[in-house]
C-alpha atoms as a PDB file:
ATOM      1  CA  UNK A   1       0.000   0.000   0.000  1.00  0.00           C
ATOM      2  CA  UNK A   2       1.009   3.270  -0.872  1.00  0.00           C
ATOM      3  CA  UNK A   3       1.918   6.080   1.370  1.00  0.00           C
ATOM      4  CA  UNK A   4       1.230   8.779  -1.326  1.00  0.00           C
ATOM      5  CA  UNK A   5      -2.066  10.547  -1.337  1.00  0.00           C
ATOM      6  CA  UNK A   6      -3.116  11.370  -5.255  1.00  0.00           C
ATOM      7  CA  UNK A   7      -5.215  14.236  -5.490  1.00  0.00           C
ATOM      8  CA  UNK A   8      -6.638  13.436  -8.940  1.00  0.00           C
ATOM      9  CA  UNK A   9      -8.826  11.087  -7.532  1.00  0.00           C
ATOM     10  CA  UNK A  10     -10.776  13.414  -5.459  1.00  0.00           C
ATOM     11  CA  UNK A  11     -14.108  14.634  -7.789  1.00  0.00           C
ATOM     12  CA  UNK A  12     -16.440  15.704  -4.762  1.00  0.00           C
ATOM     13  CA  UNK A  13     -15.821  18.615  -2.168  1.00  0.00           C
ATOM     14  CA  UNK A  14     -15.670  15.918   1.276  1.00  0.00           C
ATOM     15  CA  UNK A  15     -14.131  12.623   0.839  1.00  0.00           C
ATOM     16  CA  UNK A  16     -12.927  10.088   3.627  1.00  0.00           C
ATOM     17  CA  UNK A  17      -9.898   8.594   3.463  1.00  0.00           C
ATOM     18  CA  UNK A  18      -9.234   5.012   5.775  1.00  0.00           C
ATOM     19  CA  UNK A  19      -5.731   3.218   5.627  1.00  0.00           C
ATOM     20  CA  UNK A  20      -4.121   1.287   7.968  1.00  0.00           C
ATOM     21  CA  UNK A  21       0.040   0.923   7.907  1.00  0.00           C
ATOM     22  CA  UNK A  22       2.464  -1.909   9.107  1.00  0.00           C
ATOM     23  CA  UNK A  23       5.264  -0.864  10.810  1.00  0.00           C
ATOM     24  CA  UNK A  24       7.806  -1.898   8.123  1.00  0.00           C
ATOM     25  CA  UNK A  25       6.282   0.148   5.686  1.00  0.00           C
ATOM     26  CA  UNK A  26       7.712   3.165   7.245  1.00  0.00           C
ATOM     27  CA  UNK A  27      11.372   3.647   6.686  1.00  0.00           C
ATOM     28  CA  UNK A  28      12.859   4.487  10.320  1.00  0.00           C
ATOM     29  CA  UNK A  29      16.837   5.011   9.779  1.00  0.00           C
ATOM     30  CA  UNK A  30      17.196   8.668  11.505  1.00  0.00           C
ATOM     31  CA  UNK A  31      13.652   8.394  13.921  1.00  0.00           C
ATOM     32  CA  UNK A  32      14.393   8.703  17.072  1.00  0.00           C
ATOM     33  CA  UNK A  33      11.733   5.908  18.026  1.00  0.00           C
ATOM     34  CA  UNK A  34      10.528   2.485  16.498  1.00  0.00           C
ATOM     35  CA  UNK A  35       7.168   1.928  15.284  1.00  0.00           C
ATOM     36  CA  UNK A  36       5.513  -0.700  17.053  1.00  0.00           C
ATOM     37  CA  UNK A  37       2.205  -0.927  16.414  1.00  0.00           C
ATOM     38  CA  UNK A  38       0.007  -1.190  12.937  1.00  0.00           C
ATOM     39  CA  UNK A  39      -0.649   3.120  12.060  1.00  0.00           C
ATOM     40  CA  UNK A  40      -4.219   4.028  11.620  1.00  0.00           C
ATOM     41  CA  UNK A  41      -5.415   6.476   9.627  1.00  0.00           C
ATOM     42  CA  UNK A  42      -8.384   8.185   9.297  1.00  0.00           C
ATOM     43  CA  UNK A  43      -8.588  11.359   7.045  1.00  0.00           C
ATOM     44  CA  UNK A  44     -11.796  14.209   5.850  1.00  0.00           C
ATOM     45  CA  UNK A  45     -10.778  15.534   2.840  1.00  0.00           C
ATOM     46  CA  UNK A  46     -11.983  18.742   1.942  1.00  0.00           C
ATOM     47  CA  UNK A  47     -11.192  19.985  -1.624  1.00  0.00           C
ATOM     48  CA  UNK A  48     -11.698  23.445  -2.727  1.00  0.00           C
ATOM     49  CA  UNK A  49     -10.244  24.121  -5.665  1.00  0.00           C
ATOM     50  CA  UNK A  50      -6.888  23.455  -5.269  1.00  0.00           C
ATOM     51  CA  UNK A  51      -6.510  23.570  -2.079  1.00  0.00           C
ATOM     52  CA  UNK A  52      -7.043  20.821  -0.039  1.00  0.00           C
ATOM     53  CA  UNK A  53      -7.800  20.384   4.076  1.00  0.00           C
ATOM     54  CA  UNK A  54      -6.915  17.392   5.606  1.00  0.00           C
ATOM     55  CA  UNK A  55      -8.860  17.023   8.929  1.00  0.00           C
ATOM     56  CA  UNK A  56      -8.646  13.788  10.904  1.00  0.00           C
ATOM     57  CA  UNK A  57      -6.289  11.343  13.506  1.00  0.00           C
ATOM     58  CA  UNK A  58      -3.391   9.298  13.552  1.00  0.00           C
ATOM     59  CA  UNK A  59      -3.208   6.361  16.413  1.00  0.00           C
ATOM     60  CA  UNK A  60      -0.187   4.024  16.537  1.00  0.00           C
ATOM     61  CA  UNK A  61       2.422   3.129  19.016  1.00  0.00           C
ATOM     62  CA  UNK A  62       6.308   4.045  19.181  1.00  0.00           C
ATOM     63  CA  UNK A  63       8.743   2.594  20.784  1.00  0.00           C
ATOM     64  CA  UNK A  64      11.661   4.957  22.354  1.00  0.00           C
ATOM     65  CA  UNK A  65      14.937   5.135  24.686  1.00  0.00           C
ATOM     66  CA  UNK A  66      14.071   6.538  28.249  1.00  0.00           C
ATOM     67  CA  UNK A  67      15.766  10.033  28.712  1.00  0.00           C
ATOM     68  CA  UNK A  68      17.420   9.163  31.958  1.00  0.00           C
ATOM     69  CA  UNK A  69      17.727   5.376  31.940  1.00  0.00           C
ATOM     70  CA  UNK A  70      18.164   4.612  27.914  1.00  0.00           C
ATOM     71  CA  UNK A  71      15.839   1.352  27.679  1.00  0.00           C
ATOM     72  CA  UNK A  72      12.840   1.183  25.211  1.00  0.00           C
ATOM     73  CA  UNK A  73       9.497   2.081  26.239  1.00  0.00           C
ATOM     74  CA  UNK A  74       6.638   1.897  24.730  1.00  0.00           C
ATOM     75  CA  UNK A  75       4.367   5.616  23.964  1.00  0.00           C
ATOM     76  CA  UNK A  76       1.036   4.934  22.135  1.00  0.00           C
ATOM     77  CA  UNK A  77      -0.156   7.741  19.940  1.00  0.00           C
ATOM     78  CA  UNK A  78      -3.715   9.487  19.154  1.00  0.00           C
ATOM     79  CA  UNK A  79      -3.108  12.670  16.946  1.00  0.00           C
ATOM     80  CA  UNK A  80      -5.548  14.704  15.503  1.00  0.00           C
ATOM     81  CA  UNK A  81      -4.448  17.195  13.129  1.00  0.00           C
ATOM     82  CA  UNK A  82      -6.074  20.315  10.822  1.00  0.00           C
ATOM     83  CA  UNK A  83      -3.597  20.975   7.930  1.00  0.00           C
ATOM     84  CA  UNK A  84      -3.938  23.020   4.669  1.00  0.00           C
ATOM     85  CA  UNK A  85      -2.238  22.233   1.586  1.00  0.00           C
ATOM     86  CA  UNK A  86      -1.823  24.207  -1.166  1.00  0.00           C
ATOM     87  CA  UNK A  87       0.073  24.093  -4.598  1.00  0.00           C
ATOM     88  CA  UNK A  88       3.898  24.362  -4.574  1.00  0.00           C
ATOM     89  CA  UNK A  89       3.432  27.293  -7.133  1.00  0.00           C
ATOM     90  CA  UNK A  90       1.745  28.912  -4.347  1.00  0.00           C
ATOM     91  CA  UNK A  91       4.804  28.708  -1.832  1.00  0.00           C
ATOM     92  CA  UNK A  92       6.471  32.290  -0.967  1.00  0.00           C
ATOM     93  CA  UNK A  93       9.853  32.338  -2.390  1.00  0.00           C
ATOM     94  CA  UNK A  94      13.222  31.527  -0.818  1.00  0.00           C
ATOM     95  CA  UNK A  95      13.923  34.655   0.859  1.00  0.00           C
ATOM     96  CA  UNK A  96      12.159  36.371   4.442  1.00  0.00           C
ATOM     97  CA  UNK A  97       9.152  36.270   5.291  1.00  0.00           C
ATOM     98  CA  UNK A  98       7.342  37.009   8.584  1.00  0.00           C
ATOM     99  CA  UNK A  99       5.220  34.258   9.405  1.00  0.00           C
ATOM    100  CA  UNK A 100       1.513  34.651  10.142  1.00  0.00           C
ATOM    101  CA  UNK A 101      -0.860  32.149  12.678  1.00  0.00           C
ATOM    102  CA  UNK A 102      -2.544  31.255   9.203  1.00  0.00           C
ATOM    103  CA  UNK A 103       0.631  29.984   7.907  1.00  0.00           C
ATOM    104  CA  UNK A 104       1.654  27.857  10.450  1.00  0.00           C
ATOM    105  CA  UNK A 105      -0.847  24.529   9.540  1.00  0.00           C
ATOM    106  CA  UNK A 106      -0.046  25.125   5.890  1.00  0.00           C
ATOM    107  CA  UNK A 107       1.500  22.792   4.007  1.00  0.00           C
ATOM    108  CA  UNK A 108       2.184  22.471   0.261  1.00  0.00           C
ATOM    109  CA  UNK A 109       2.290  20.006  -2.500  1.00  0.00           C
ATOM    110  CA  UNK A 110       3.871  18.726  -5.577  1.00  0.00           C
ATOM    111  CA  UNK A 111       2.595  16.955  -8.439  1.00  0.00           C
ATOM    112  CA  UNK A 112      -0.778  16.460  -7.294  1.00  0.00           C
ATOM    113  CA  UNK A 113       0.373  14.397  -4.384  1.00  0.00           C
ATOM    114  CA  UNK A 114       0.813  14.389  -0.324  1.00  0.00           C
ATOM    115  CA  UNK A 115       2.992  11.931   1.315  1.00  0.00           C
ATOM    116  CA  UNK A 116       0.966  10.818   4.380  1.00  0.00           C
ATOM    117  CA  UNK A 117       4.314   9.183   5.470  1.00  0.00           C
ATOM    118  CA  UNK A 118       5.661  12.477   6.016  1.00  0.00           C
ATOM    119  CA  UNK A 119       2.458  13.844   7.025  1.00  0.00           C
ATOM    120  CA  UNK A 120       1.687  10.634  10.161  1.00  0.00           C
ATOM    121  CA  UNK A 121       5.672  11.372  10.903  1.00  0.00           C
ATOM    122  CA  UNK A 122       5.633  14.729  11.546  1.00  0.00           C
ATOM    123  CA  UNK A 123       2.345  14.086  14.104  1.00  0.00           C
ATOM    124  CA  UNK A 124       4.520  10.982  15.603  1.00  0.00           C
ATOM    125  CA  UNK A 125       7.117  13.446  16.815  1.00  0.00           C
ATOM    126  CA  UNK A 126       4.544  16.436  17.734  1.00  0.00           C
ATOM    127  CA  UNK A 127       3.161  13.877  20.120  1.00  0.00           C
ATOM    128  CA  UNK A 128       6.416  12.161  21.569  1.00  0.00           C
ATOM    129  CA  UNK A 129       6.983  14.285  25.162  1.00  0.00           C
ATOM    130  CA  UNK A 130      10.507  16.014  25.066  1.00  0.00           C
ATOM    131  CA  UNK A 131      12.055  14.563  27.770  1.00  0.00           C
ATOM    132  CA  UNK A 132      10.843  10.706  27.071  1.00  0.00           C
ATOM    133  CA  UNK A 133      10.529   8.729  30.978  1.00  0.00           C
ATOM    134  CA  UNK A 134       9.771   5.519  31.143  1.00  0.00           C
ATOM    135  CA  UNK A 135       8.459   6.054  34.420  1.00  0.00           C
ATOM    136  CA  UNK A 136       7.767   9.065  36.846  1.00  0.00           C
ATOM    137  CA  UNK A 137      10.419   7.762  39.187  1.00  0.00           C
ATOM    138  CA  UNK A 138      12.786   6.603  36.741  1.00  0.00           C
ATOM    139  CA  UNK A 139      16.492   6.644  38.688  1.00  0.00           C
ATOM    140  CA  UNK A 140      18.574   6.604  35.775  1.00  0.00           C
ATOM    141  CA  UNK A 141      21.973   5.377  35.331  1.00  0.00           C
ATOM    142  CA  UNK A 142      25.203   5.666  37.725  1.00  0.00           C
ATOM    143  CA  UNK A 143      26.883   8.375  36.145  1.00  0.00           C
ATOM    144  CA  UNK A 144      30.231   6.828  37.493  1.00  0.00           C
ATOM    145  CA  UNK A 145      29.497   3.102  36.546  1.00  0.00           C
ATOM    146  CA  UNK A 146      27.117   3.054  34.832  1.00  0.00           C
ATOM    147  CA  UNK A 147      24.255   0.725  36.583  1.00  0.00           C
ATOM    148  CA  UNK A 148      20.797   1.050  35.762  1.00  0.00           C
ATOM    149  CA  UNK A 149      19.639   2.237  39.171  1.00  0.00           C
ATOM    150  CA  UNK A 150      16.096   0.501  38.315  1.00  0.00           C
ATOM    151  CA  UNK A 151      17.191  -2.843  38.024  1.00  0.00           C
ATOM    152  CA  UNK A 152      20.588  -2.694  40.756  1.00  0.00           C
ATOM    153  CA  UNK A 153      21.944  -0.670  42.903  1.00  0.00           C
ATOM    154  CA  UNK A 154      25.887   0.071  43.293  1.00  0.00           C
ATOM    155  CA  UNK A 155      28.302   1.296  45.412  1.00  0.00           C
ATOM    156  CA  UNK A 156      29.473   3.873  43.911  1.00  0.00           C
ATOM    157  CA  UNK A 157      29.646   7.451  45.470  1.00  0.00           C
ATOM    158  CA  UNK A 158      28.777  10.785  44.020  1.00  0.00           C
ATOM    159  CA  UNK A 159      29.923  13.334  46.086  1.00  0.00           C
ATOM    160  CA  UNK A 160      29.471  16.861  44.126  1.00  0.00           C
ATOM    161  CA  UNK A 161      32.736  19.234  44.770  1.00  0.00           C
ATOM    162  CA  UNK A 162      32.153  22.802  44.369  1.00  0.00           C
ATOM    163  CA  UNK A 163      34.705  24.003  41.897  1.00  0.00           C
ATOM    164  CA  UNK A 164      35.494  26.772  42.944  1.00  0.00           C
END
């Protein structure tokens, strides 16, 4: 199944769009999670003119390192989104330009497609938390040898020096 959207096919004003994704359909080489779970998608389309709005929810679940003790964790994911896109031709060009609030859920297209694999990314990592914790109480790791502090404990002490 295809990732890429083709906006010849839509003829009326609202269509609904349905897909469901494996995991190895997405390619995941710089991501800083895994995708775990089969992607849902469910999409309105509205069409006016050539402009389209894409109105609907993404639901999945990723897979990602714990900020303070590094092992995997599991995040699940239910996005909603409300983007515009409109034709490349319509893009401002390269140089300045002060963005408005309208601009900032516009999107634009290319040969009368839209890559919903860029489109689900870019939700996966508006969702992910910025500081990713396994837990609440996650202890971390030694920071002299190294010991996940979940699992063991160590002997090691930390005694903080003031420098100056």
């Amino acid at each position: 199944m295809t990732m890429i959207l083709n906006l010849n096919r839509f003829r009326s004003p609202l269509e609904r769009v349905e897909r469901t994704f494996e995991p190895g359909e997405f390619r995941s080489d710089d991501d800083d999670f895994r995708i775990v779970a089969p992607v849902e998608l469910s999409v309105e389309v509205n069409k006016d003119g050539a402009k389209f709005r894409l109105v609907g929810s993404v639901k999945t679940t990723l897979e990602t390192p714990c900020s303070r003790c590094l092992e995997p964790f599991a995040i699940p994911v239910s996005a909603s989104f409300d983007l515009m896109f409109l034709p490349h031709a319509e893009a401002p060009g390269d140089g300045e330009k002060e963005v408005d609030d309208d601009d900032v859920g516009v999107s634009y297209y290319t040969d009368n497609e839209i890559n919903l694999g860029d489109l689900m990314r870019e939700q996966f990592y508006l969702s992910m938390p910025m500081k990713p914790l396994c837990r609440t109480d996650c202890q971390g790791l030694c920071p002299i040898c190294g010991t996940n502090r979940n699992v063991a404990t160590c002997e090691c002490k930390s005694e903080w020096v003031d420098p100056r």
